[in-house]
Protein backbone atom coordinates (compact mmCIF):
# COMPACT_ATOMS: atom_id res chain seq x y z
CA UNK A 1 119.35 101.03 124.31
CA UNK A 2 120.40 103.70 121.61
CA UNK A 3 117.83 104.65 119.75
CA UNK A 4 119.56 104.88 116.19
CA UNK A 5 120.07 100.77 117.01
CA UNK A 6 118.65 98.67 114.44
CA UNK A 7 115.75 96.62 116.77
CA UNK A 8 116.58 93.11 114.97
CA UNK A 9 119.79 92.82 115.84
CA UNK A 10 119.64 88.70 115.15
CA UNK A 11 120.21 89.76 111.53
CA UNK A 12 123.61 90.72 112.47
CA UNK A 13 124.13 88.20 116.04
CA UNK A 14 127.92 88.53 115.53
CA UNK A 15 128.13 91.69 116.33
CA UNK A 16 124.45 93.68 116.64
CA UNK A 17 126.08 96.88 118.03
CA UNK A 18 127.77 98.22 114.22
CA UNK A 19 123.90 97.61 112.69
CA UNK A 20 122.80 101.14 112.53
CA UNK A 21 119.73 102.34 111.01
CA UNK A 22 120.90 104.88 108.96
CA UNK A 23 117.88 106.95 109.33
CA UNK A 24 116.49 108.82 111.84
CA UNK A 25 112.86 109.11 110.10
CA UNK A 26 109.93 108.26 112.37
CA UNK A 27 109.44 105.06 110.21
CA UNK A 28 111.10 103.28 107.66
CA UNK A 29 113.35 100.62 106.33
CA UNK A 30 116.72 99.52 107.86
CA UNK A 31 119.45 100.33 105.89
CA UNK A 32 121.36 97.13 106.50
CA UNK A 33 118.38 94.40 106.61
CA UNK A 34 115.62 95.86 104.93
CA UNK A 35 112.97 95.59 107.67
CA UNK A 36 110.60 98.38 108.30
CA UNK A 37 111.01 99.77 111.90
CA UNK A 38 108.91 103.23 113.79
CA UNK A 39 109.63 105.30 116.48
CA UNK A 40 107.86 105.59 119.27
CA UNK A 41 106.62 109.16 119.54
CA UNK A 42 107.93 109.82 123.06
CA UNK A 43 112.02 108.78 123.17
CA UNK A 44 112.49 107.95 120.13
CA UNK A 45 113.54 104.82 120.44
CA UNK A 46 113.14 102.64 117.09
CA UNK A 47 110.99 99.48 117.47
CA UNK A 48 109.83 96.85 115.37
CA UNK A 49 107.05 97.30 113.01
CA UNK A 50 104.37 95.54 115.24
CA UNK A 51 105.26 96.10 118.41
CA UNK A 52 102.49 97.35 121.08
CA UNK A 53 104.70 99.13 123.36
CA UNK A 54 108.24 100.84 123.07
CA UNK A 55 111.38 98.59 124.28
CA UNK A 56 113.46 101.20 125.86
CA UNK A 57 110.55 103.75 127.90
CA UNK A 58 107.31 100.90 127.32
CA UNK A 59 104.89 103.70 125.43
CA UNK A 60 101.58 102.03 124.41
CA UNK A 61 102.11 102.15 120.32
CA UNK A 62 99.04 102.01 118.10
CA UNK A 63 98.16 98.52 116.23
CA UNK A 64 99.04 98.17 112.71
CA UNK A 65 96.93 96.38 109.84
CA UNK A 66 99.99 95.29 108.04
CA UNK A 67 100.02 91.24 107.08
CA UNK A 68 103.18 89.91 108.84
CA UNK A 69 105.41 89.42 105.64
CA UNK A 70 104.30 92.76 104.63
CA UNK A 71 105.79 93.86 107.85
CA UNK A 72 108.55 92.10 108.13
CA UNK A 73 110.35 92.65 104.01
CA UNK A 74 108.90 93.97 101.18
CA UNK A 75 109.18 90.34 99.95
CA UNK A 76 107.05 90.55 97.15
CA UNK A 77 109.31 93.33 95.50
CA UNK A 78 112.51 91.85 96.80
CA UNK A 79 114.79 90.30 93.76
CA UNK A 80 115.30 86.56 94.54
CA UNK A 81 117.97 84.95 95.65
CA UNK A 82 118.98 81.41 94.27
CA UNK A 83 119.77 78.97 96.81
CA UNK A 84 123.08 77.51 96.04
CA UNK A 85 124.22 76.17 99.76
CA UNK A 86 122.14 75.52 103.05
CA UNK A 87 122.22 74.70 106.46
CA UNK A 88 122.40 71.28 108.13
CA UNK A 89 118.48 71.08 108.86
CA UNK A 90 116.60 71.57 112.12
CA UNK A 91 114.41 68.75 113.04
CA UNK A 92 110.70 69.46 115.15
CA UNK A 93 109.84 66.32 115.09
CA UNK A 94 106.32 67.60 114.01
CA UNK A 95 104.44 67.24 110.99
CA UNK A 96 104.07 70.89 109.83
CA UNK A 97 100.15 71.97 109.02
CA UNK A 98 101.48 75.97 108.89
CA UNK A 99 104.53 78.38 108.76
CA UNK A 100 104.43 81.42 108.54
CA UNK A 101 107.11 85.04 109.23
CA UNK A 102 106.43 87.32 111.23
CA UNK A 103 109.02 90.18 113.11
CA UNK A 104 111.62 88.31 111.00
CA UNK A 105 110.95 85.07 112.86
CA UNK A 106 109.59 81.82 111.35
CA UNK A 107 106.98 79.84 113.11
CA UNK A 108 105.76 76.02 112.53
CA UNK A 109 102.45 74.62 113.75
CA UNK A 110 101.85 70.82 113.67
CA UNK A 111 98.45 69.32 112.99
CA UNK A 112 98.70 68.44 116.46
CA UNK A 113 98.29 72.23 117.46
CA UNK A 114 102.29 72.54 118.80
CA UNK A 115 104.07 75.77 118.14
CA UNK A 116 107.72 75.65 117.48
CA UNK A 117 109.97 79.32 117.02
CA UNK A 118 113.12 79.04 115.39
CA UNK A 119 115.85 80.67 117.07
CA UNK A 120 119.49 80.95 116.47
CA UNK A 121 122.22 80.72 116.90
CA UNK A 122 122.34 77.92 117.35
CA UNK A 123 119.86 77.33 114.70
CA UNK A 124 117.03 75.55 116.50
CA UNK A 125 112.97 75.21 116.79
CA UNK A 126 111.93 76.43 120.79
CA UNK A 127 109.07 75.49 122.12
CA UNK A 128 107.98 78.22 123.44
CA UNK A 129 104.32 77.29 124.88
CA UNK A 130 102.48 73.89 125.80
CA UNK A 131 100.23 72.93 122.67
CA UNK A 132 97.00 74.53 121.44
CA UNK A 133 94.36 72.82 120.00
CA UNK A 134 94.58 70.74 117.04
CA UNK A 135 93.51 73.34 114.04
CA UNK A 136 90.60 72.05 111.81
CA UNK A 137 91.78 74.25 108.93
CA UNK A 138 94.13 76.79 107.99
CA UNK A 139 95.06 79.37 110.74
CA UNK A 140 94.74 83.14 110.16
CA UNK A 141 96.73 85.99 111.37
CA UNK A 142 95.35 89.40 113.31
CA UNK A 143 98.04 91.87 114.20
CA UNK A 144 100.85 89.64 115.85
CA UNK A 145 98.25 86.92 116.92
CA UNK A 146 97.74 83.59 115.37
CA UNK A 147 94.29 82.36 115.63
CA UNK A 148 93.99 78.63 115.54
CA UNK A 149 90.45 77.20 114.09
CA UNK A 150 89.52 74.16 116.26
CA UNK A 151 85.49 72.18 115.58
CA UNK A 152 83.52 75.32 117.47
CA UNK A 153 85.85 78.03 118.56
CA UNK A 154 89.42 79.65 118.03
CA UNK A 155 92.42 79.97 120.09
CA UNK A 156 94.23 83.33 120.00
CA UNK A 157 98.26 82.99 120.37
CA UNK A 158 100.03 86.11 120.84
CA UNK A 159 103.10 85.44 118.67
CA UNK A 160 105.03 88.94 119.90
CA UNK A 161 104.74 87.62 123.37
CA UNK A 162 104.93 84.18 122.73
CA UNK A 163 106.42 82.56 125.86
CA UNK A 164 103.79 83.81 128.15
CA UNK A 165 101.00 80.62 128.08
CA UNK A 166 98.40 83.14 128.42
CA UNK A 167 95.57 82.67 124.98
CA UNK A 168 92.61 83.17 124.40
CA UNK A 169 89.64 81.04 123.25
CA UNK A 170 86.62 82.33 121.68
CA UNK A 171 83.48 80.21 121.57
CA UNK A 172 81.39 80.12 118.08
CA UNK A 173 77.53 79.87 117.76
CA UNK A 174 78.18 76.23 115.86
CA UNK A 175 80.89 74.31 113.79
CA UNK A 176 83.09 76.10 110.98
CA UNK A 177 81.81 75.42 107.75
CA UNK A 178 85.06 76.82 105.92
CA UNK A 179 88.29 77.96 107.08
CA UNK A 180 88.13 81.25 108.65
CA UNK A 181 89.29 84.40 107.18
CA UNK A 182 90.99 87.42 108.82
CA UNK A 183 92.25 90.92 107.32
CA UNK A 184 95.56 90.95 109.07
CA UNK A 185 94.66 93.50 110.99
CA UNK A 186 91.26 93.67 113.65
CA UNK A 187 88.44 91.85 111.40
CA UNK A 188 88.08 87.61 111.86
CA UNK A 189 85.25 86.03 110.02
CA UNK A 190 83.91 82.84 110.52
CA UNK A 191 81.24 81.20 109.13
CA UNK A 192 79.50 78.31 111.11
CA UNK A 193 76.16 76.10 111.36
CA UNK A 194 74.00 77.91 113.79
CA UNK A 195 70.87 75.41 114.33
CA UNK A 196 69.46 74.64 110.35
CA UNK A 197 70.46 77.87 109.56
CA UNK A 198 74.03 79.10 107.99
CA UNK A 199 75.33 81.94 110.39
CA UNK A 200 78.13 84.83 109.16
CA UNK A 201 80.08 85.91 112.55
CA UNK A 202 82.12 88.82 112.82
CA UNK A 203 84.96 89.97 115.57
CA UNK A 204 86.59 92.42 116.24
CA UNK A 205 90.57 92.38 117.73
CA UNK A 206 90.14 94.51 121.38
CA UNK A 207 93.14 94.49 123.23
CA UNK A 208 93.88 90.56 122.98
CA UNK A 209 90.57 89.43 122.82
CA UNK A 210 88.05 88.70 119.93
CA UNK A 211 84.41 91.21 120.39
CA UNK A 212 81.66 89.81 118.41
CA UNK A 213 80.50 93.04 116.42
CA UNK A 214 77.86 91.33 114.05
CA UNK A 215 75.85 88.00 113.04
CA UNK A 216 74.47 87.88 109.78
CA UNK A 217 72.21 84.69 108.82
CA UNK A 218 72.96 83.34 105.34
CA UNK A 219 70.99 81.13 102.58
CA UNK A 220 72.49 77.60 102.07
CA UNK A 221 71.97 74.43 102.44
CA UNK A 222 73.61 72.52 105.12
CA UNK A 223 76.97 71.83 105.20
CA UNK A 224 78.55 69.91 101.93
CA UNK A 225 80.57 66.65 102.09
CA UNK A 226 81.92 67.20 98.64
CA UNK A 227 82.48 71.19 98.09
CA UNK A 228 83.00 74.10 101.03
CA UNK A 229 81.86 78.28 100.96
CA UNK A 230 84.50 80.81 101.21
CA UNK A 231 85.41 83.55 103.04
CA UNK A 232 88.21 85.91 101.93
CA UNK A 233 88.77 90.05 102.73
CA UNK A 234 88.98 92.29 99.44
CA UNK A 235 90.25 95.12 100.73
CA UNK A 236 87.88 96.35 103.95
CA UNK A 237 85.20 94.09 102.10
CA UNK A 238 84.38 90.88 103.58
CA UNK A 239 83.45 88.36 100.62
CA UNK A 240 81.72 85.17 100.80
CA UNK A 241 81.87 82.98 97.79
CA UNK A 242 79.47 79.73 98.05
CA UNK A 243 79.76 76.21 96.97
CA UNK A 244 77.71 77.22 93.44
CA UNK A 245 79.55 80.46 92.76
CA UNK A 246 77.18 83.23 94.53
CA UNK A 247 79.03 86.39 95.34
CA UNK A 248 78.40 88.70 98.42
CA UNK A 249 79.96 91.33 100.16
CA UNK A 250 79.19 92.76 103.18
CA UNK A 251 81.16 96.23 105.02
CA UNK A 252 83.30 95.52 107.99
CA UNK A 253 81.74 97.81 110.51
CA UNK A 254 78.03 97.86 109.72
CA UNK A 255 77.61 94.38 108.21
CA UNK A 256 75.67 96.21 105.54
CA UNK A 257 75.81 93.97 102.17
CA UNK A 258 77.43 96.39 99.51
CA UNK A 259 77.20 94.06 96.34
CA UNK A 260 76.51 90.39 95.03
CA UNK A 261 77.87 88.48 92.02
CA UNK A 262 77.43 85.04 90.42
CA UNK A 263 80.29 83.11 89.50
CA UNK A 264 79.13 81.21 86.53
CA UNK A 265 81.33 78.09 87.81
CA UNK A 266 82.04 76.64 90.52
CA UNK A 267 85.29 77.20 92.83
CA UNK A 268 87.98 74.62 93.01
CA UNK A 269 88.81 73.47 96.01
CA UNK A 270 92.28 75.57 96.46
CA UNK A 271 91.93 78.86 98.60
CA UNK A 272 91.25 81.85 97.25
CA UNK A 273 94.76 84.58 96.89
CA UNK A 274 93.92 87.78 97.64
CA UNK A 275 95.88 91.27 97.23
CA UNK A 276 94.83 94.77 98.31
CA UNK A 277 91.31 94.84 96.74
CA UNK A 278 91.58 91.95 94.15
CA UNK A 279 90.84 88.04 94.31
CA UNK A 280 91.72 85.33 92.40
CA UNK A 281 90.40 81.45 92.99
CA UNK A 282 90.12 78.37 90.95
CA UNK A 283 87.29 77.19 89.30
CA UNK A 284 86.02 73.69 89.39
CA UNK A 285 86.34 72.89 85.53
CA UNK A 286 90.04 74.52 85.68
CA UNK A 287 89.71 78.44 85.21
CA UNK A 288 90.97 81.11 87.04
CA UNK A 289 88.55 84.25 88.14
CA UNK A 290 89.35 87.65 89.15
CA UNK A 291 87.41 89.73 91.85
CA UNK A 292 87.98 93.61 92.26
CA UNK A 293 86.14 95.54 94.56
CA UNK A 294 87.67 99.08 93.67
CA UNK A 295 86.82 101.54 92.65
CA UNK A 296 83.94 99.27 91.38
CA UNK A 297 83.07 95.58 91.51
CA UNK A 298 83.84 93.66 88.41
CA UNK A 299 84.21 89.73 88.15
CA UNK A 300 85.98 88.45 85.27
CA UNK A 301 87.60 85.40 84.41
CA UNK A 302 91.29 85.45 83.54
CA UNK A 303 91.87 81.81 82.67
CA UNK A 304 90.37 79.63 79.99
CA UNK A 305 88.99 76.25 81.41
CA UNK A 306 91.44 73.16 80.77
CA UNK A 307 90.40 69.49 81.42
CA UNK A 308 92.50 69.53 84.59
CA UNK A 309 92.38 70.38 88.12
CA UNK A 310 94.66 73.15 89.28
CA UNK A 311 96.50 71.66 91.91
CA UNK A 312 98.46 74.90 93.23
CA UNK A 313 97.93 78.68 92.91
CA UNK A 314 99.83 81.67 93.88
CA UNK A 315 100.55 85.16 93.05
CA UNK A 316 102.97 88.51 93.36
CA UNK A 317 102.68 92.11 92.39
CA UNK A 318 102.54 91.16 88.80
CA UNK A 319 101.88 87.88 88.19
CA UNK A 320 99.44 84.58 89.26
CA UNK A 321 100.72 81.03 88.86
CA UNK A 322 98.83 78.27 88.65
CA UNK A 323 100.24 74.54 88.90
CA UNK A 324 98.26 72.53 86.55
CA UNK A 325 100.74 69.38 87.81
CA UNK A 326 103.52 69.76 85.48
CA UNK A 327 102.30 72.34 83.45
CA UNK A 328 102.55 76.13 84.94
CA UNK A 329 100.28 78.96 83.43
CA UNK A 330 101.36 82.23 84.34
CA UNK A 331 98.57 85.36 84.33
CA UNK A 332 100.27 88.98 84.18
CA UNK A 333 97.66 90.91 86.01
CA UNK A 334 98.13 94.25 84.31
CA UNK A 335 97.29 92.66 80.81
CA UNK A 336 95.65 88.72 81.58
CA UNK A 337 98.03 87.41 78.96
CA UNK A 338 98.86 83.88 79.82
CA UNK A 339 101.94 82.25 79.06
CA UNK A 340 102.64 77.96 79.93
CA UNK A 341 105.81 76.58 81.30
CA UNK A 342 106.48 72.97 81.47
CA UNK A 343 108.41 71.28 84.32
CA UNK A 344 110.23 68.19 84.51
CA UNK A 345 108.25 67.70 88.05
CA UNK A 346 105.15 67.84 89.39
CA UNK A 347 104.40 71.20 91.48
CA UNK A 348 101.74 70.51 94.16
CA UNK A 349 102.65 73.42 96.26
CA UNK A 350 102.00 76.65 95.82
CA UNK A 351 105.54 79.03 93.97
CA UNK A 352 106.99 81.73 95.37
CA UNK A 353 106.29 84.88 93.11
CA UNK A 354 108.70 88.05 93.11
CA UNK A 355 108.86 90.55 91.19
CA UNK A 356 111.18 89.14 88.51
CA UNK A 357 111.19 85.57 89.07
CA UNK A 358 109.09 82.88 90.59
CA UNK A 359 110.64 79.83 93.16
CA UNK A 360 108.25 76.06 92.38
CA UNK A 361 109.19 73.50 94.68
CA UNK A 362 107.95 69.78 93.47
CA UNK A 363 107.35 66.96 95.84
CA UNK A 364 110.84 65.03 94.70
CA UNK A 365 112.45 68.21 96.21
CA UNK A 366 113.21 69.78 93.05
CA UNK A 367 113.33 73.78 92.90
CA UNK A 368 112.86 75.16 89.71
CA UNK A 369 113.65 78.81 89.42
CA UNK A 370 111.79 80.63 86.95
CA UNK A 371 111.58 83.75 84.74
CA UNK A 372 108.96 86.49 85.10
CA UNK A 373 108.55 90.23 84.60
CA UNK A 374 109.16 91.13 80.69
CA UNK A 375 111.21 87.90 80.28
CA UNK A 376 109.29 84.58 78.80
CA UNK A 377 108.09 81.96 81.22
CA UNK A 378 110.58 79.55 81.69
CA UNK A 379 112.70 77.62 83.63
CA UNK A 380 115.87 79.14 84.02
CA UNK A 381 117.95 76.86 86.59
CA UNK A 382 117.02 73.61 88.59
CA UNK A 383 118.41 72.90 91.93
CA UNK A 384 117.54 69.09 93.81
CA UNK A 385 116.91 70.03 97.97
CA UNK A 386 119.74 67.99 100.03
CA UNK A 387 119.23 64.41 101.42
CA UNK A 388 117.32 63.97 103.58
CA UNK A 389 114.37 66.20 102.00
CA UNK A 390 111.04 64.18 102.47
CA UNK A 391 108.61 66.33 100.19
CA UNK A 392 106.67 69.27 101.40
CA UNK A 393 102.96 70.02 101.19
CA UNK A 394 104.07 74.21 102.48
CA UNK A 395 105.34 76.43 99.79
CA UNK A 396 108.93 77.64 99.95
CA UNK A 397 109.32 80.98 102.17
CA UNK A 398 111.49 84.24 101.32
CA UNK A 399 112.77 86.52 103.83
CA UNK A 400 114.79 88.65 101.76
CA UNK A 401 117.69 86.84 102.98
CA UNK A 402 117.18 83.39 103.29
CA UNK A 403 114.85 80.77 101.85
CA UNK A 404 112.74 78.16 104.09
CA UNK A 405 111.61 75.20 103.28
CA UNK A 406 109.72 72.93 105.68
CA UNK A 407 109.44 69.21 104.19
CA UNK A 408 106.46 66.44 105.46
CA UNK A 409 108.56 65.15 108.43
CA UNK A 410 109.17 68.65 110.18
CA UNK A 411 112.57 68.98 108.89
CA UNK A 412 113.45 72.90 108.06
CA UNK A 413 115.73 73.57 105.57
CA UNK A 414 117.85 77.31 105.87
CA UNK A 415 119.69 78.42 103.00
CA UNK A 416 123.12 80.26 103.54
């Protein structure tokens, strides 16, 4: 295997050997498809981003903290691409609760806890593993792992080795309260009901296997029917947000609480979106709040209330959206001036924000591409998905190339 050979070579499954890299730096971008490769320090043999060992001489390489779409494109400062034609779609007989890119490879998991890998070509979804467990709540990522929540524990998959069966389960000290919430990189928080008593667990990635590095015991009451806490990762700064707005954050390593805040209204029930060292969530009455942790902490809120619930929320390197139903606010971040777009759809799921433009997907299948960066907030062209597009409750996917969209039957659509 050369080592000036591209290490995706399904980008190019014609004919892999004429994709060069172009570049014989110890780490970069491919010329060709844009995804960021390293050398490994002995042969120099390029490999992809996260790999843990060298393909051509098998060097241990270290673990990266990059987020998986981070790793695979740049996609949030990649222009978008329209999608004019697409693929007959691949059917996984599923019904999709996640999807998610990692090593330029898309993954589906099904509420039922089954994994499918799409492949090609021929385009297809693999099953590459018998089923995990049924997640509870959203799954989180940790360095080429997906860790699936289940009522009192999580299952680690190890998606760069994904048809060996081998995973790993981690008991909790009692059931989640809230979905868990991972850094991408080593850290997994959980919080659960230990007893009466609200409990703040910490692990650590070792190897492939989760190390318990702290317990913290929180106030709150027992665990709400109606509302559910928070946990998000600002930066190295683990955050928890409660049901009423209280703020805290607490240092990785030590536990050590380094600040506390109070929300003056209560989060919405969406997830928070976080980037770098910056938060943004939606509040209960319908505003949007801002979290920064450095250089100091500040908590502001970037949003005016509305009588309606924000129903989707999503940002880029510029901009926040937030789906009001038909109405779209957009927040620039460097300024907080908002701008509203109305669509001829509802949007329930959550845009696709680039640099320049913005992709909203409503559940009648309608894509609505839509100005950003210094140009007004609008709808600049409409496109309807093809028959037979069932609605999707999973936002519309970028890889730089390609769009994904995943509708409510497991049906993946692939633009050309």
């Amino acid at each position: 295997m050369l080592p000036s050979e591209c290490p995706y070579p399904e980008t190019n499954p014609e004919n892999p050997a004429n994709h060069p890299l172009g570049s014989s730096a110890s780490e970069g971008q491919c010329a060709q498809c844009q995804r960021y490769f390293r050398r490994c320090p002995d042969c120099q043999a390029a490999n992809r981003w996260l790999s843990r060992f060298c393909r051509n001489c098998g060097h241990s390489l270290q673990a990266l903290d990059w987020l998986p779409e981070q790793a695979d494109t740049p996609l949030h400062r990649l222009p978008l691409s329209w999608p004019n034609d697409w693929h007959e779609p691949v059917a996984s007989e599923l019904a999709p609760v996640w999807a998610g890119l990692l090593d330029g490879r898309l993954f589906l998991l099904s509420r039922q806890g089954d994994l499918r890998q799409l492949s090609r070509p021929p385009l297809r979804l693999d099953i590459p593993q018998p089923a995990a467990q049924a997640p509870t709540s959203t799954p989180a990522y940790l360095h080429g792992f997906l860790i699936i929540p289940g009522p009192d524990q999580v299952t680690l998959i190890d998606l760069l080795d994904i048809r060996n069966n081998a995973r790993k389960v981690q008991r909790l000290r009692g059931p989640l309260l809230c979905p868990i919430a991972a850094d991408g990189g080593q850290w997994l928080a959980a919080l659960v009901m230990d007893g009466e008593n609200r409990n703040l667990q910490l692990f650590r990635l070792q190897g492939t296997r989760l190390q318990l590095a702290w317990n913290q015991v929180l106030e709150g009451p027992a665990q709400d029917r109606q509302r559910v806490p928070r946990l998000f990762w600002c930066g190295a700064t683990l955050v928890y947000l409660s049901e009423s707005g209280e703020l805290r954050g607490f240092e990785a390593a030590s536990g050590g609480e380094v600040f506390q805040r109070s929300c003056p209204i209560a989060p919405g029930a969406l997830a928070v979106w976080t980037s770098g060292t910056n938060a943004y969530w939606a509040g209960s009455d319908g505003s949007l709040w801002w979290l920064r942790t450095q250089p100091e902490v500040q908590l502001h809120q970037v949003g005016g209330s509305r009588s309606s619930t924000i129903l989707a929320l999503s940002g880029g390197a510029h901009d926040l959206i937030a789906s009001y139903g038909r109405m779209l606010v957009r927040v620039h971040l460097e300024t907080s001036r908002e701008e509203e777009c109305e669509l001829p759809h509802y949007c329930t799921t959550s845009p696709w924000v680039g640099p320049d433009a913005a992709l909203a997907l409503s559940q009648e299948g309608q894509l609505q591409l839509l100005s950003l960066g210094s140009a007004t907030f609008q709808v600049q062209s409409g496109y309807k998905m093809p028959a037979p597009f069932a609605g999707s409750l999973l936002p519309p996917f970028w890889n730089g190339r390609e769009w994904y969209v995943v509708d409510q039957e497991g049906r993946l659509f692939i633009s050309r």
